[in-house]
Each structure stands twice: as structure tokens, then as C-alpha cells.
Protein backbone atom coordinates (compact mmCIF):
# COMPACT_ATOMS: atom_id res chain seq x y z
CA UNK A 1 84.45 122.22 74.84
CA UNK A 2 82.67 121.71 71.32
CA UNK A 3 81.65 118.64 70.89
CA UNK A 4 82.20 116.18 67.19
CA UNK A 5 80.40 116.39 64.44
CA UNK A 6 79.36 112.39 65.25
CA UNK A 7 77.90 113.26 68.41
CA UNK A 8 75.96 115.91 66.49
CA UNK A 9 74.34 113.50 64.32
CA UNK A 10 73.88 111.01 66.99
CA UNK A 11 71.64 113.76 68.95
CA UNK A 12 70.10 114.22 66.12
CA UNK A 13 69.11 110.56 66.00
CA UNK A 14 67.66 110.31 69.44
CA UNK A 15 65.56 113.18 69.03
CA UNK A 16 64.15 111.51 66.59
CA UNK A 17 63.83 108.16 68.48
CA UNK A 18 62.32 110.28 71.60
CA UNK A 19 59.85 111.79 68.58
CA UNK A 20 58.47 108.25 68.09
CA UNK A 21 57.83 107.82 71.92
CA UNK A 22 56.06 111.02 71.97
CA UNK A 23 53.70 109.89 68.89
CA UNK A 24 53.25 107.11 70.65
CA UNK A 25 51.95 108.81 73.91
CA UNK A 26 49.69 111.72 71.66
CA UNK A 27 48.09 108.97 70.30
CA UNK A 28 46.73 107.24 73.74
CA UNK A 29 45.77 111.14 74.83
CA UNK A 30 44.00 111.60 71.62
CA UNK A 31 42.12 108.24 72.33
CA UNK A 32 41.09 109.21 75.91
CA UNK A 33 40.24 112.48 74.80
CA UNK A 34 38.07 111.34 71.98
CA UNK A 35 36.08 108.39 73.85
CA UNK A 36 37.44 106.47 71.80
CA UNK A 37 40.09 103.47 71.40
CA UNK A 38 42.70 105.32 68.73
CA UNK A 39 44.95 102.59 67.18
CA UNK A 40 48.35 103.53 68.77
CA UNK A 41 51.02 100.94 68.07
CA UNK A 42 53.64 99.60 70.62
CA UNK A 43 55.85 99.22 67.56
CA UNK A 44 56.42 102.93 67.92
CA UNK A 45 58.53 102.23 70.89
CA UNK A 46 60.41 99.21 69.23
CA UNK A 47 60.88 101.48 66.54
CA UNK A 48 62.55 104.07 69.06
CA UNK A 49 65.01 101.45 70.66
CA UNK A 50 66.25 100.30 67.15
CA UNK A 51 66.43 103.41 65.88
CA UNK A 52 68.38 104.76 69.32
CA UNK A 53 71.34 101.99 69.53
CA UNK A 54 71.65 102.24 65.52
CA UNK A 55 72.77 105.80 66.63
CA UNK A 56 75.34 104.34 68.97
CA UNK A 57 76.69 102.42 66.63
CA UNK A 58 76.99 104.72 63.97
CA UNK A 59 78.12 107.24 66.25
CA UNK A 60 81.12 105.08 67.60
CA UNK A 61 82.85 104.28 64.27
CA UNK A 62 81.57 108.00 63.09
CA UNK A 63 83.66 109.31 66.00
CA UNK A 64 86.93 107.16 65.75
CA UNK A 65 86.82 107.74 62.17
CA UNK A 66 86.46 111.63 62.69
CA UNK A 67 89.49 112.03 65.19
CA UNK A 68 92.07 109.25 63.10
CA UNK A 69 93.63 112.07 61.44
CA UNK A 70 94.06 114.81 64.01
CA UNK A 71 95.47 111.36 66.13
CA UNK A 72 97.69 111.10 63.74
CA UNK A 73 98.96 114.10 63.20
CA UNK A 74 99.05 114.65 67.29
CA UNK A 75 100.61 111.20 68.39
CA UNK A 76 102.76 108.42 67.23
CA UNK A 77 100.41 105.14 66.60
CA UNK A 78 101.11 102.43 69.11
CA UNK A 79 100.62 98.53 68.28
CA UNK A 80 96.56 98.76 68.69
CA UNK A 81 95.86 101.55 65.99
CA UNK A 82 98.51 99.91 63.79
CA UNK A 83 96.45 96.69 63.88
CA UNK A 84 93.38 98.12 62.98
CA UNK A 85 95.08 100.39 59.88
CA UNK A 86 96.37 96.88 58.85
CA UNK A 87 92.89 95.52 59.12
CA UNK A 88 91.80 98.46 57.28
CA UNK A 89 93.79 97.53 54.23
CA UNK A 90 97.15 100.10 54.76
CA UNK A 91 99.27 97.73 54.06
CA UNK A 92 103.47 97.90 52.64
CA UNK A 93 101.78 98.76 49.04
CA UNK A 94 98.74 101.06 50.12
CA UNK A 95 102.21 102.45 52.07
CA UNK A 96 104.23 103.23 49.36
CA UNK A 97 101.33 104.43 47.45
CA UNK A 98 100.64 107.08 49.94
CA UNK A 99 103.83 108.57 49.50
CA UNK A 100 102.92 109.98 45.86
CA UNK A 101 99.35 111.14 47.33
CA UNK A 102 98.86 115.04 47.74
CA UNK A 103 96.10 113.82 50.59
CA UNK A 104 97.70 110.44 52.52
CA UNK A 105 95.42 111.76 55.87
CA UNK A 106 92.46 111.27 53.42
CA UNK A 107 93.34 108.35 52.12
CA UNK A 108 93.66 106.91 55.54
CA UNK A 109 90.37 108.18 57.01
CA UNK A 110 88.63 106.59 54.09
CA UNK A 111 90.51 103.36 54.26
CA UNK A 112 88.82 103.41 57.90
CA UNK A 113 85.64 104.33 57.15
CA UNK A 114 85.02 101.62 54.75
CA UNK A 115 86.38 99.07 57.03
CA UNK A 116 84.13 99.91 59.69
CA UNK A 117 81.17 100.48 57.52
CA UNK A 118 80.07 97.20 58.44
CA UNK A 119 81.57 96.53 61.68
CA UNK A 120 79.16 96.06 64.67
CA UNK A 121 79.95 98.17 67.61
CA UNK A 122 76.80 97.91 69.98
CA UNK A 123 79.07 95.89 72.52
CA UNK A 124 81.07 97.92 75.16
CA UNK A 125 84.09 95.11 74.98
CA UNK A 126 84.26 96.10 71.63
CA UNK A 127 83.92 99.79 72.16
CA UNK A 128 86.38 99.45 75.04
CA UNK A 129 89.12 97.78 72.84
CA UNK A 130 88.56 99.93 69.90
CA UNK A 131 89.25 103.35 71.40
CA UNK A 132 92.46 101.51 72.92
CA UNK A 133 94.00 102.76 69.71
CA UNK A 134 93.97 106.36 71.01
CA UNK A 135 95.37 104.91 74.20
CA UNK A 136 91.78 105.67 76.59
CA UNK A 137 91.67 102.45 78.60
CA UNK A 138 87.95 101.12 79.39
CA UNK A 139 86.25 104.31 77.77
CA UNK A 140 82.92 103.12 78.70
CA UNK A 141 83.73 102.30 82.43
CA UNK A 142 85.07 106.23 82.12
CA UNK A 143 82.53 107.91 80.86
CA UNK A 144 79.72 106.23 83.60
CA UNK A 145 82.11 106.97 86.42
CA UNK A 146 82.02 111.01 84.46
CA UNK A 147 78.68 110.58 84.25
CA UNK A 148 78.01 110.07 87.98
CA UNK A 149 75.70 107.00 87.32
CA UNK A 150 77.39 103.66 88.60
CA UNK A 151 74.41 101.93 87.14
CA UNK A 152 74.47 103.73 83.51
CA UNK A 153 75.93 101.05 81.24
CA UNK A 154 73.93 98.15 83.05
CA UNK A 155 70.86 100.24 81.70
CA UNK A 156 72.21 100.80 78.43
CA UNK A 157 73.13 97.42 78.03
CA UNK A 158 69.34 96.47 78.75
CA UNK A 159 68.32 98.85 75.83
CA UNK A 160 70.61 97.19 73.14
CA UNK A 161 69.52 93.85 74.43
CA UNK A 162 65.91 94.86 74.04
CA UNK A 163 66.75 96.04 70.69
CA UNK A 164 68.54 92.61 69.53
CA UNK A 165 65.26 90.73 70.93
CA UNK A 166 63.17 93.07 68.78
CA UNK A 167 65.61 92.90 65.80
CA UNK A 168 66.33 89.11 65.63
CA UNK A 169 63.12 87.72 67.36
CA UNK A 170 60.44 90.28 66.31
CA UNK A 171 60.23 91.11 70.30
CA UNK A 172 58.73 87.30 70.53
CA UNK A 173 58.97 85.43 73.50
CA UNK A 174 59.63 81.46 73.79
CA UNK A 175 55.28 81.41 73.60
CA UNK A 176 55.02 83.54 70.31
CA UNK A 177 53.34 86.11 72.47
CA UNK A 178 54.37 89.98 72.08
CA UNK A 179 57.04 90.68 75.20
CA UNK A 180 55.35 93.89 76.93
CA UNK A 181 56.99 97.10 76.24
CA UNK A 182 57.18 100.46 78.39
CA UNK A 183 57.65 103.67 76.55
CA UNK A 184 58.37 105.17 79.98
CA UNK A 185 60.63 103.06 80.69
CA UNK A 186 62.05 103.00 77.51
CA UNK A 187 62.74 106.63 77.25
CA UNK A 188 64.38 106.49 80.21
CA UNK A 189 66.95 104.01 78.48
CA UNK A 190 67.60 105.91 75.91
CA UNK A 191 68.03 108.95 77.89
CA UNK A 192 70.87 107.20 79.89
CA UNK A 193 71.97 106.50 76.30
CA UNK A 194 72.44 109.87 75.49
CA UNK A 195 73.87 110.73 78.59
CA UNK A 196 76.94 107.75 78.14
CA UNK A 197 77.09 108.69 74.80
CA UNK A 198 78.07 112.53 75.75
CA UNK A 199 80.28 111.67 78.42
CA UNK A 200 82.08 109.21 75.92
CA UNK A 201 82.08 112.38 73.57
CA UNK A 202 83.82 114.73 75.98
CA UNK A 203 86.28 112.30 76.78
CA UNK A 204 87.35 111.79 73.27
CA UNK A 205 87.37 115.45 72.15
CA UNK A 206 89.32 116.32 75.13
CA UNK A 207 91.84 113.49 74.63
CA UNK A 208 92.24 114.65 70.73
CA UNK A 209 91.18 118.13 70.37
């Protein structure tokens, strides 16, 4: 099964988070190597998390956004995707105005993609009740049980947490003092990331092909 375009871009966006990790860990070989302490920031590995669950949240609306119009065209909208097509702005006179339109899908998609262009989705409520629009019930709690990892989205969650504490609080804890970081550790996070992420993936794709 192929998978979307959004879970393209969102591999590409870990590799590049897993890049900075890998810095990162050159860095304290070149320093050993050399005999000699090598400035190697932990920021690296800050830098990874953020950039990591930005890709989730991009890829989320990039994915719903993606299938709307094959939905569409597939199923007859039920009261959750209505809501959010209201939300989006389609209402009685964007309506009527598709009518005359040589591309209404288009319109649509667009309509979508500019409401959710600044809507958070790095909370798996939030996930959960969005993709209730294309009728998949607790998505997330799906794709760990595909994933064979009953401990997935505990681990995930503990990545985007990490990433709020280094967004909103500069990683700072309540004594001003730098909160230790593991870039093991860390990888391993966004690894599982990756992993929930594709699992989400081929449930969607298969669900609207």
C-alpha cells in the first residue's frame, strides 16, 4: 500500500531531526578522538524533539487535508466532517458559490487547509476527534495496538511534553538549571514517533484509498 504524500514529508522531517542527533554524537567522537573537549551542544537534541513533533503536527492536518476530497467523493459526510467544513468557513453562501465553480473539490480542500493552518494538533484527544470525520474511532489507540507496542503513545506523549518544556520554558526547571537531556533516549522517542506516525498512515490510506 503507497503511503500519502504527508507521511512523505513527515519522514522527511525526522530524518532530519535524527541528522541533528547524529551531529550531536560526531561531535563528542571527534572530541575523544582529538584529546580534546569539542564544544558539542545539547541544544542539538532539543533542536531534534522540536523539530520531530512539528512534523507530527504538520503531518496530521497535511494528511486530513490530503484525503478530504477523495472522502468526499467516496462517502457521504456525517455530522463530524460537516462541523469542521462549517468551521472551515463553507457556509450557505461559500455553498451556493460553489455551484458556479469549475473546481468546488478545490475550493474545499483549500477552505481546510487554511483553517487548520494554525490549528494545534500535538494532542492525541484532538487527533482522535479530528479523524472522527472520516468515521476511524480512537485512531491513535489503533494505530499502537497495529503497531504492536501497548506502551507507544505513552512514549510519544513524553516526547511532545519534552518538546513543550523546551518550547515554553527554554527546557528550565523550577531552579533555572538546564533539565538533563539524553540523545539516546531521545532518538528512541522519536523513533516510536515515526513508528505511530506510519501505522496512523496505513490506517488512513487504507480507510480512503
Amino acid at each position: 500500500m503507497a503511503n500519502s504524500r504527508a507521511f512523505t514529508k513527515f519522514e522527511t522531517s525526522v530524518a532530519r531531526s535524527i541528522t541533528l542527533i547524529r551531529n550531536y554524537r560526531r561531535l563528542i567522537i571527534f572530541s575523544k578522538n582529538a584529546g580534546k573537549k569539542v564544544f558539542a551542544p545539547k541544544d542539538l537534541i532539543r533542536a531534534s524533539v522540536v523539530l520531530s513533533v512539528a512534523a507530527l503536527d504538520a503531518y496530521i492536518t497535511d494528511v486530513f487535508s490530503e484525503k478530504l476530497v477523495p472522502y468526499l467523493k467516496k462517502y457521504k459526510p456525517d455530522e463530524e466532517l460537516v462541523m469542521i467544513l462549517q468551521k472551515s468557513g463553507l457556509d450557505t453562501r461559500e455553498a451556493l458559490n460553489l455551484i458556479q465553480m469549475d473546481r468546488p473539490f478545490r475550493r474545499i480542500r483549500n477552505l481546510v487547509n487554511k483553517y487548520y493552518s494554525t490549528y494545534t494538533t500535538q494532542r492525541f484527544e484532538v487527533i482522535d476527534s479530528l479523524f472522527l470525520a472520516y468515521r476511524l474511532k480512537n485512531i491513535t489507540k489503533m494505530a499502537e495496538k497495529k503497531s504492536g507496542r501497548m506502551t507507544l503513545k505513552r512514549s510519544v506523549e513524553l516526547l511532545i511534553q519534552r518538546r513543550h518544556k523546551i518550547v515554553h520554558e527554554g527546557d528550565y526547571n523550577s531552579h533555572n538549571k538546564l533539565i538533563s537531556i539524553d540523545e539516546i533516549q531521545m532518538k528512541k522517542r522519536i523513533n516510536d514517533l515515526k513508528l505511530l506516525v506510519k501505522c496512523l498512515d496505513e490506517i488512513i490510506c487504507n480507510r480512503i484509498k
